[in-house]
PDB file of N, CA and C in Angstrom:
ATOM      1  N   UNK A   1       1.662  13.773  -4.509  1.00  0.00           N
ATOM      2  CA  UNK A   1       1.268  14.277  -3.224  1.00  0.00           C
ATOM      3  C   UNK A   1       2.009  13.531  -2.129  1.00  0.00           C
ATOM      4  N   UNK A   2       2.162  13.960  -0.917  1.00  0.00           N
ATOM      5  CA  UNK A   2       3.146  13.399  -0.027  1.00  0.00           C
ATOM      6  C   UNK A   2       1.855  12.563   0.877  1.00  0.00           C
ATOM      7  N   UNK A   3       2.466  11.718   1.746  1.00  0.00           N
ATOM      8  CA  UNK A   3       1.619  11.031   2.663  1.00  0.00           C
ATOM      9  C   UNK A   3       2.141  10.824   3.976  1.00  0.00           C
ATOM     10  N   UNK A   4       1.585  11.360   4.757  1.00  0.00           N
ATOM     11  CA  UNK A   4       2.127  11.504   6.223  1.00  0.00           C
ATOM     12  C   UNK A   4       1.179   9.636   7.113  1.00  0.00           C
ATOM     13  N   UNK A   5       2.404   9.428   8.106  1.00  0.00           N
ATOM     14  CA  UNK A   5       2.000   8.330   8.553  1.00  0.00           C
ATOM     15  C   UNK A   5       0.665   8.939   9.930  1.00  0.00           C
ATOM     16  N   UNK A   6      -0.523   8.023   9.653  1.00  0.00           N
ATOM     17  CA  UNK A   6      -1.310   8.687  10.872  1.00  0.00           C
ATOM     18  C   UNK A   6      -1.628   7.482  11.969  1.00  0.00           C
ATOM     19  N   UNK A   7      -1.185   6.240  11.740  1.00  0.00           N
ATOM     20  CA  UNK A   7      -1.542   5.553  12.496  1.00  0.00           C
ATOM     21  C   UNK A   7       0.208   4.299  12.475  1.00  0.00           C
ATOM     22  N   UNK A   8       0.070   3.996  14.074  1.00  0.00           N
ATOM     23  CA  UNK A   8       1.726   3.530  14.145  1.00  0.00           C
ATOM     24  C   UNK A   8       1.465   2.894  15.150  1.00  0.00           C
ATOM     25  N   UNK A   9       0.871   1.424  15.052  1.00  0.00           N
ATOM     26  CA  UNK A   9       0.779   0.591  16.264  1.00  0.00           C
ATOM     27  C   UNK A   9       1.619  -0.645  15.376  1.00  0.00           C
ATOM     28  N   UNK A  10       1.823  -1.816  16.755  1.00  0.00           N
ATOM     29  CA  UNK A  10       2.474  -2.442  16.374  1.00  0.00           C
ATOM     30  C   UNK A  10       2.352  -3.438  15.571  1.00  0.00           C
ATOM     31  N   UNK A  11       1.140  -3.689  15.411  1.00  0.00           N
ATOM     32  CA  UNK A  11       0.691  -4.625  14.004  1.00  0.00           C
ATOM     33  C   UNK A  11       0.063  -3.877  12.773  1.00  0.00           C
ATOM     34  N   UNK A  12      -0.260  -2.567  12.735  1.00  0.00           N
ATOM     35  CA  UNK A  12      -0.659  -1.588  11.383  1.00  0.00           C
ATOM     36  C   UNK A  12      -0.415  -0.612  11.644  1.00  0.00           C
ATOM     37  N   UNK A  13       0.239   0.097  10.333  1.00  0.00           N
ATOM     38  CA  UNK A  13       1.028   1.196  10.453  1.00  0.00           C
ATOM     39  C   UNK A  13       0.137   1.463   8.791  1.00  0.00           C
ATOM     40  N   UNK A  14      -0.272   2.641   9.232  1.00  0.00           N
ATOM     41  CA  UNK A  14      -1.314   3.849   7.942  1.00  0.00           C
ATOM     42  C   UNK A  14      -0.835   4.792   7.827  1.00  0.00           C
ATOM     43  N   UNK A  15      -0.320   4.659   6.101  1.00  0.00           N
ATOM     44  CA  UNK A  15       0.272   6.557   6.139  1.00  0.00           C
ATOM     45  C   UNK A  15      -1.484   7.467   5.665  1.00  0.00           C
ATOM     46  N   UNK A  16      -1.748   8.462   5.360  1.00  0.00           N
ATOM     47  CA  UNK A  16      -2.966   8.849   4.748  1.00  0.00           C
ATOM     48  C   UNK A  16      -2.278  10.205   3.695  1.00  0.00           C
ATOM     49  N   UNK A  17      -2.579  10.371   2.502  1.00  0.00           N
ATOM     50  CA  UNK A  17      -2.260  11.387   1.612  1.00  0.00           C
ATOM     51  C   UNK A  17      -2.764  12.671   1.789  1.00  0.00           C
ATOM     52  N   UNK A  18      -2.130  13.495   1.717  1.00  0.00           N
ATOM     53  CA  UNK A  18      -2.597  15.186   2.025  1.00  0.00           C
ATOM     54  C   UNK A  18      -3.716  15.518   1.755  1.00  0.00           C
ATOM     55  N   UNK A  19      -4.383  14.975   0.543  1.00  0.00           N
ATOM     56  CA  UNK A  19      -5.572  15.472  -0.124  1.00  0.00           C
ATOM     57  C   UNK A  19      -6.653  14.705   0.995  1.00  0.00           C
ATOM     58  N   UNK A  20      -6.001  13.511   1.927  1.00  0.00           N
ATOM     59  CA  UNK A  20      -6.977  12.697   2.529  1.00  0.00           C
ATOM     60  C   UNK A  20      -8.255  11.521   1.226  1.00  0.00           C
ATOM     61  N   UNK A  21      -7.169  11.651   0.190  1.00  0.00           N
ATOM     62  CA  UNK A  21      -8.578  10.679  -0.554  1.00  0.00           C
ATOM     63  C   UNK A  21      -7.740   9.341  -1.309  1.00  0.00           C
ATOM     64  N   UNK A  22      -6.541   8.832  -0.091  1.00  0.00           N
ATOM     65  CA  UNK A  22      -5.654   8.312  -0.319  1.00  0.00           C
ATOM     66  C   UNK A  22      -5.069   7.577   0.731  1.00  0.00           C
ATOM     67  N   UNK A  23      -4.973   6.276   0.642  1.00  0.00           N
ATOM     68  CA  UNK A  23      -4.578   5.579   1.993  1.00  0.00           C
ATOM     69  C   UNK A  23      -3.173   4.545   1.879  1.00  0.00           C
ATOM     70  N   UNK A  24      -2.085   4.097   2.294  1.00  0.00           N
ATOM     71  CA  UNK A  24      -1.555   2.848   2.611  1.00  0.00           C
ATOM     72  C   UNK A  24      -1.702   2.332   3.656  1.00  0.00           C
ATOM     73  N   UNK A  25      -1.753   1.349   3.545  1.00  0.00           N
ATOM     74  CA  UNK A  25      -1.902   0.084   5.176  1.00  0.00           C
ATOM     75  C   UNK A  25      -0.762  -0.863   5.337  1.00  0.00           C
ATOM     76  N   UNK A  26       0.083  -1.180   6.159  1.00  0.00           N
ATOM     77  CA  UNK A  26       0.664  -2.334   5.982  1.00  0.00           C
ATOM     78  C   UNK A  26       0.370  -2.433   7.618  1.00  0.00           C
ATOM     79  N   UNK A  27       0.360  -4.293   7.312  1.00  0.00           N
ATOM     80  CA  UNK A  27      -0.429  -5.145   8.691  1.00  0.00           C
ATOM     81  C   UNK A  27       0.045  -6.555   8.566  1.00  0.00           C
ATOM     82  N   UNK A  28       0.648  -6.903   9.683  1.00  0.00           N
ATOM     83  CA  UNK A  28       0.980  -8.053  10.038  1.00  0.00           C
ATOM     84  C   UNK A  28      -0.056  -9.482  10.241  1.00  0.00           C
ATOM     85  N   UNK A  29      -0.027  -9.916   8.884  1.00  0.00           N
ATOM     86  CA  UNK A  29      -1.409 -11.212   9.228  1.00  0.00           C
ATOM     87  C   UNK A  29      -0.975 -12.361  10.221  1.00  0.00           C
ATOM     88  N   UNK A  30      -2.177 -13.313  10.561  1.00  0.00           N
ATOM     89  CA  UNK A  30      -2.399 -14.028  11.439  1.00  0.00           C
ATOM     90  C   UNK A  30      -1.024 -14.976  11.251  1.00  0.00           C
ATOM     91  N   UNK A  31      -0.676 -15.355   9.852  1.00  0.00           N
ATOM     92  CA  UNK A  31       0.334 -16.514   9.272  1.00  0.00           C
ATOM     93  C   UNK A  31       1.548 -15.337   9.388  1.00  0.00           C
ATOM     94  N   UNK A  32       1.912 -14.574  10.285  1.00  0.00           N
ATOM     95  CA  UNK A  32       3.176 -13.717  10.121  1.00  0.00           C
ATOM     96  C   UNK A  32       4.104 -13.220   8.725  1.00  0.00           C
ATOM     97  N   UNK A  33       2.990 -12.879   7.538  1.00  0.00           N
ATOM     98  CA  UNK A  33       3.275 -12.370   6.220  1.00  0.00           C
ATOM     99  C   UNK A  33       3.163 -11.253   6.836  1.00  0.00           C
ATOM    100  N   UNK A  34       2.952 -10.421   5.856  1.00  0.00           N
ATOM    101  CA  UNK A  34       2.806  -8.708   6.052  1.00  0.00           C
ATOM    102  C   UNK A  34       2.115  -8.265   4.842  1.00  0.00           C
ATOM    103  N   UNK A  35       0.545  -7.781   4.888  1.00  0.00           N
ATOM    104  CA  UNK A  35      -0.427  -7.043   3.685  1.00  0.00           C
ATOM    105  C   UNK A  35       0.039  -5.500   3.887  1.00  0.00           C
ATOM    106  N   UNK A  36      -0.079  -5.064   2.187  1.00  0.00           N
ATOM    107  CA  UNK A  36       0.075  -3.562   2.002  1.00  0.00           C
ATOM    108  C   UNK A  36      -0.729  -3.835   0.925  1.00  0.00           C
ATOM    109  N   UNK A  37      -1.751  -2.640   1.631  1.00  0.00           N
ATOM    110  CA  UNK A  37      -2.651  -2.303   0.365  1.00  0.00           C
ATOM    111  C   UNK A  37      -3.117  -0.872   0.689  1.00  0.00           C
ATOM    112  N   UNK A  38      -3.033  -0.594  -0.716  1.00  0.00           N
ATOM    113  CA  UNK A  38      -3.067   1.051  -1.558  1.00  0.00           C
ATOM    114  C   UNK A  38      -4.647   1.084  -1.732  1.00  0.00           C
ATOM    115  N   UNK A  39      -5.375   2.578  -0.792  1.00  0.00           N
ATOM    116  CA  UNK A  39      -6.556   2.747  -1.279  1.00  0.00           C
ATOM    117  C   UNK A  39      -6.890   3.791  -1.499  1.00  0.00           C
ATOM    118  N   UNK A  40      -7.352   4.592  -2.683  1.00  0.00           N
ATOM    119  CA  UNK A  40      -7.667   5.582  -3.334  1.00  0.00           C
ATOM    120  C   UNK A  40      -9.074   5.630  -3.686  1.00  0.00           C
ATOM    121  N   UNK A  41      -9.632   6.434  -2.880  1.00  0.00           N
ATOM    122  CA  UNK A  41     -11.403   6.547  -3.014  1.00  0.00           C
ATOM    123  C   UNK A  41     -11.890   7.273  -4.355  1.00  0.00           C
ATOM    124  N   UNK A  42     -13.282   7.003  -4.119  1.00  0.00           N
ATOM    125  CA  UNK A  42     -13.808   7.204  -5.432  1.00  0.00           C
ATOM    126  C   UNK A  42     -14.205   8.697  -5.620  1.00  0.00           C
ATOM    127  N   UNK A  43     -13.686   9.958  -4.527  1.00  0.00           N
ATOM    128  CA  UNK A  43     -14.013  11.037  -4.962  1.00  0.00           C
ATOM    129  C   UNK A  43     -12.302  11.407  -5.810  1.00  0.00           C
ATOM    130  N   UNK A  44     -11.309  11.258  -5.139  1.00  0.00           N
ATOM    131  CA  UNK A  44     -10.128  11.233  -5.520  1.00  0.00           C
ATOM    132  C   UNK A  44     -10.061  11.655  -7.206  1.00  0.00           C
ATOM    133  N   UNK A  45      -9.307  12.822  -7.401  1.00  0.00           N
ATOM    134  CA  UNK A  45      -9.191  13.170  -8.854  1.00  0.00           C
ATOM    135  C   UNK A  45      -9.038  12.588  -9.687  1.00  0.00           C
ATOM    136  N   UNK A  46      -8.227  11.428  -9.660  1.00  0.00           N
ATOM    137  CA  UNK A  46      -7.944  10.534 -10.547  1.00  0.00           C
ATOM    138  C   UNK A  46      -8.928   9.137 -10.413  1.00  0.00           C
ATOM    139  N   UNK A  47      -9.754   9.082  -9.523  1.00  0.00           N
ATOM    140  CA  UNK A  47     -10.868   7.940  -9.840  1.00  0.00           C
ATOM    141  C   UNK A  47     -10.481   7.225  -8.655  1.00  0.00           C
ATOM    142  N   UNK A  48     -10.718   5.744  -8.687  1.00  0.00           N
ATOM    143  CA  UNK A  48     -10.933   4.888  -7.208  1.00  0.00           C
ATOM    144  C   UNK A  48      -9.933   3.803  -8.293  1.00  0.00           C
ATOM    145  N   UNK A  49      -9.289   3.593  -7.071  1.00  0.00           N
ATOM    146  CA  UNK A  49      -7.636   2.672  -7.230  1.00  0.00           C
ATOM    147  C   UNK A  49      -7.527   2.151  -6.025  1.00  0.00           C
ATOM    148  N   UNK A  50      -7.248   0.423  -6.263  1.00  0.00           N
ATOM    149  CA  UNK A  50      -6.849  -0.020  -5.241  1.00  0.00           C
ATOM    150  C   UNK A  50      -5.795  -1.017  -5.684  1.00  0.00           C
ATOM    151  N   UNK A  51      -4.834  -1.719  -4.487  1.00  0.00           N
ATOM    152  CA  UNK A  51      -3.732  -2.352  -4.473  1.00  0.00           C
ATOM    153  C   UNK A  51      -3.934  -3.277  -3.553  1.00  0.00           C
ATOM    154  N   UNK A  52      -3.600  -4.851  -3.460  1.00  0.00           N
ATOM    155  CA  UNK A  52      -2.896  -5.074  -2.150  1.00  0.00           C
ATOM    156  C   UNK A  52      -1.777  -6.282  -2.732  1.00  0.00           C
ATOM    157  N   UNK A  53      -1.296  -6.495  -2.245  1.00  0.00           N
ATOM    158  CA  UNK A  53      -0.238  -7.525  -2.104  1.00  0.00           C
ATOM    159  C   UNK A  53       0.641  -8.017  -0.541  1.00  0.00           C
ATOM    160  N   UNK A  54       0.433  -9.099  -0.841  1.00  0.00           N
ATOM    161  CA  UNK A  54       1.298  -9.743   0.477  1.00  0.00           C
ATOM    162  C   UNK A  54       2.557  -9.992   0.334  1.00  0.00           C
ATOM    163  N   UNK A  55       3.183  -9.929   1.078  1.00  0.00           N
ATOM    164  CA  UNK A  55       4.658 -10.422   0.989  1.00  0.00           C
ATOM    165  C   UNK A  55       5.507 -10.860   2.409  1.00  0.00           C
ATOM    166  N   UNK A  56       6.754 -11.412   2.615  1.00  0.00           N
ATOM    167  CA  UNK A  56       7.251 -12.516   3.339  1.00  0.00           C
ATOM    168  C   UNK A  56       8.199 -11.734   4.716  1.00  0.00           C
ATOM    169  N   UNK A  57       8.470 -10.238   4.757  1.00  0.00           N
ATOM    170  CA  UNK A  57       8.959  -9.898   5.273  1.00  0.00           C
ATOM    171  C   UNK A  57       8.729  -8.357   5.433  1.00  0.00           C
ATOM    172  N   UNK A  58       8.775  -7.369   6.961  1.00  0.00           N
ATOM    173  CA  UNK A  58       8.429  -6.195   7.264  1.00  0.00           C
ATOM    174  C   UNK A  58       8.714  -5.577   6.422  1.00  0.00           C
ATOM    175  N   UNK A  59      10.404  -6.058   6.157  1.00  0.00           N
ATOM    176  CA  UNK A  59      11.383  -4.991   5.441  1.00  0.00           C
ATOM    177  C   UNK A  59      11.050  -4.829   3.826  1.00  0.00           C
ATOM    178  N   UNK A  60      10.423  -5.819   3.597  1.00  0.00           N
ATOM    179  CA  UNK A  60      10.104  -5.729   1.479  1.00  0.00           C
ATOM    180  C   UNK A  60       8.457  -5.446   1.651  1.00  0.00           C
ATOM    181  N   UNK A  61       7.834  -5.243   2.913  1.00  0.00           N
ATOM    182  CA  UNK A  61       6.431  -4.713   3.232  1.00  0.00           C
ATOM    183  C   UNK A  61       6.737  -2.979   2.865  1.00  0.00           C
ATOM    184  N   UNK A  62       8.036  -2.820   3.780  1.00  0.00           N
ATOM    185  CA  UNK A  62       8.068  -1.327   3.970  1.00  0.00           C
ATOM    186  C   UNK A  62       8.705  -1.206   2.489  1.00  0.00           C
ATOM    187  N   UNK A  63       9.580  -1.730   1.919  1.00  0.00           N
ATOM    188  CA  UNK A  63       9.747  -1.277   0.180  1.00  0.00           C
ATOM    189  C   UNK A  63       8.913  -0.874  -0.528  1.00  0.00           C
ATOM    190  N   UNK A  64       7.496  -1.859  -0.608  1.00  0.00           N
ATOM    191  CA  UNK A  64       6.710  -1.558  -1.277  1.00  0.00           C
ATOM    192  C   UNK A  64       5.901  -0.541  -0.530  1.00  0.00           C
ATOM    193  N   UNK A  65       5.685   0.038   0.905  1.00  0.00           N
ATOM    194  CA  UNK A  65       5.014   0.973   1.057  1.00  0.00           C
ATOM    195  C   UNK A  65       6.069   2.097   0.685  1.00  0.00           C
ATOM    196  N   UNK A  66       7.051   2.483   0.597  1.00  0.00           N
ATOM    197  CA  UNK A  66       8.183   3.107  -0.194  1.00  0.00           C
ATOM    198  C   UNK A  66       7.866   3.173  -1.343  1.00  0.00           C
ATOM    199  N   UNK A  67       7.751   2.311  -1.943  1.00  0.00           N
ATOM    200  CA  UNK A  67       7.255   2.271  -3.950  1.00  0.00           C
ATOM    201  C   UNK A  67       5.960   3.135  -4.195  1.00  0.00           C
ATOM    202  N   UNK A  68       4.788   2.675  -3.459  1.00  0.00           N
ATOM    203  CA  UNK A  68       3.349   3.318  -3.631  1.00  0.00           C
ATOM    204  C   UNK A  68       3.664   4.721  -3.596  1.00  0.00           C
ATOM    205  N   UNK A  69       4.322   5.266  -1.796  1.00  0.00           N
ATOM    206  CA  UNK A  69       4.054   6.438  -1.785  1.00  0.00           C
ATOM    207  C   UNK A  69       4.856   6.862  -3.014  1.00  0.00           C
ATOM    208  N   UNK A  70       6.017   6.871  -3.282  1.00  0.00           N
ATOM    209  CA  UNK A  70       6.610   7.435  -4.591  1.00  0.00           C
ATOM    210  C   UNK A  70       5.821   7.491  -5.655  1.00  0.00           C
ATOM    211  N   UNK A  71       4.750   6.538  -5.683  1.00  0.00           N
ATOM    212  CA  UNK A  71       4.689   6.488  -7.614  1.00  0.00           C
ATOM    213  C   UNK A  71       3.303   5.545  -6.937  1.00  0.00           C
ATOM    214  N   UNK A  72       2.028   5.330  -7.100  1.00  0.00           N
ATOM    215  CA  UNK A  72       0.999   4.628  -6.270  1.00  0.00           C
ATOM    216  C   UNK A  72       0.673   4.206  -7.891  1.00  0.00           C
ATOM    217  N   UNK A  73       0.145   2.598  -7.073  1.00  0.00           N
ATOM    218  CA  UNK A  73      -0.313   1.650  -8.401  1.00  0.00           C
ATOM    219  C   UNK A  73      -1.280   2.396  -9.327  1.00  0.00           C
ATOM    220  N   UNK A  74      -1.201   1.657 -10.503  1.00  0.00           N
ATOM    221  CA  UNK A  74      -2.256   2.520 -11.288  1.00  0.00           C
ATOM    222  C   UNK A  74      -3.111   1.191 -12.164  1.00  0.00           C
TER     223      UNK A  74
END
């Protein structure tokens, strides 16, 4: 399913999935890392899935929000 971005400020940027039962977040923490975490609710066809991981830079933040939407943790 594709995921359109619905929220685009300058410290969190949310794409949300078509079906809406599907989320990414990436957000700039207090220590200037960057969290992305994958959330897939519990009505969602395939069950309730979640992700997060931190990492050291926007640009390998936005990779991995690149990776999820392609192919989302399982």
């Amino acid at each position: 399913m594709e995921f359109e971005r619905t929220t685009d400020e300058a410290e969190l940027t949310e794409w949300t999935r078509s079906d809406g039962n599907a989320t990414i977040r990436l957000r700039r923490r207090a220590d200037d890392r960057f969290a992305v975490r994958y959330d897939q609710l519990h009505q969602a066809e395939d069950g309730r899935e979640y992700a997060y991981e931190t990492v050291d830079s926007r640009e390998a933040a936005e990779d991995l929000v690149d990776a999820w939407r392609a192919d989302p943790p399982a």
